[in-house]
Protein backbone atom coordinates (compact mmCIF):
# COMPACT_ATOMS: atom_id res chain seq x y z
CA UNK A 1 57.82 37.05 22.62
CA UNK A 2 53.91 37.21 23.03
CA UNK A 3 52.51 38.33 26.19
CA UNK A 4 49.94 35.67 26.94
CA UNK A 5 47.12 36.30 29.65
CA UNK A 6 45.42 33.52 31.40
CA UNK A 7 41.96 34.28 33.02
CA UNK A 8 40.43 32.73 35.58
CA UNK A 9 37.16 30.87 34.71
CA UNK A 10 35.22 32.05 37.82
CA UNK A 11 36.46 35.65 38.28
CA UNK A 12 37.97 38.65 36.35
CA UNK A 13 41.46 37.47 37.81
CA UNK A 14 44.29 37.34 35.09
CA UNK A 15 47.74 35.87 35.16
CA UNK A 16 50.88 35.86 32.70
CA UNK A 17 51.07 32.02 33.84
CA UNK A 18 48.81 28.61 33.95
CA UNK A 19 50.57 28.45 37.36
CA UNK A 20 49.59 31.51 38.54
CA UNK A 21 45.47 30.96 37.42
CA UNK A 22 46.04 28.10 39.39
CA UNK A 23 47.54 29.28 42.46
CA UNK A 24 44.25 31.87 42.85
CA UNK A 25 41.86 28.75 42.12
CA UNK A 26 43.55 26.96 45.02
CA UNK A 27 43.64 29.57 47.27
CA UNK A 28 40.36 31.56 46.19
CA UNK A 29 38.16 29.75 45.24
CA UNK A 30 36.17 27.29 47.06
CA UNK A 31 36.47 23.68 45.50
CA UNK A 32 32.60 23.32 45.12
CA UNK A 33 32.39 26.20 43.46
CA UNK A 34 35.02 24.75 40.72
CA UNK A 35 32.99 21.75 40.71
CA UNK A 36 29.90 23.10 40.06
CA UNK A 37 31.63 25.01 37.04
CA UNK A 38 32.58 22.39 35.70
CA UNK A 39 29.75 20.33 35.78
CA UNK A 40 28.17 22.67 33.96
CA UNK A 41 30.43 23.32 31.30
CA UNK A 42 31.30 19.60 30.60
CA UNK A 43 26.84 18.75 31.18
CA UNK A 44 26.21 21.28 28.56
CA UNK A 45 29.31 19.77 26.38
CA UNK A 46 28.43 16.31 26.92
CA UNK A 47 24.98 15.33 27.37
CA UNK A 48 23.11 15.59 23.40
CA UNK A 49 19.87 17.65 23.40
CA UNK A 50 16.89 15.62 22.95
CA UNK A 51 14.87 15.07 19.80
């Protein structure tokens, strides 16, 4: 069986479960912070860079 680590996006938190990582966003985090997180990553993922 693999020991599998989940980090947390924001922080240097690290769980042994999704559940866990998600427990400390919840509880840790605030939910603009997520937001703005995600924003970014899914902007930069999304939007194509103009000629």
């Amino acid at each position: 069986m693999t020991d599998t680590i989940h980090p947390c996006p924001l922080c240097a938190y690290a769980a042994s479960t999704r559940d866990g990582v998600y427990a400390h966003l919840l509880t840790s985090h605030r939910k603009s912070e997520i937001s703005t997180v995600l924003l970014e990553t899914r902007t930069s993922v999304v939007e194509p860079n103009p000629p």
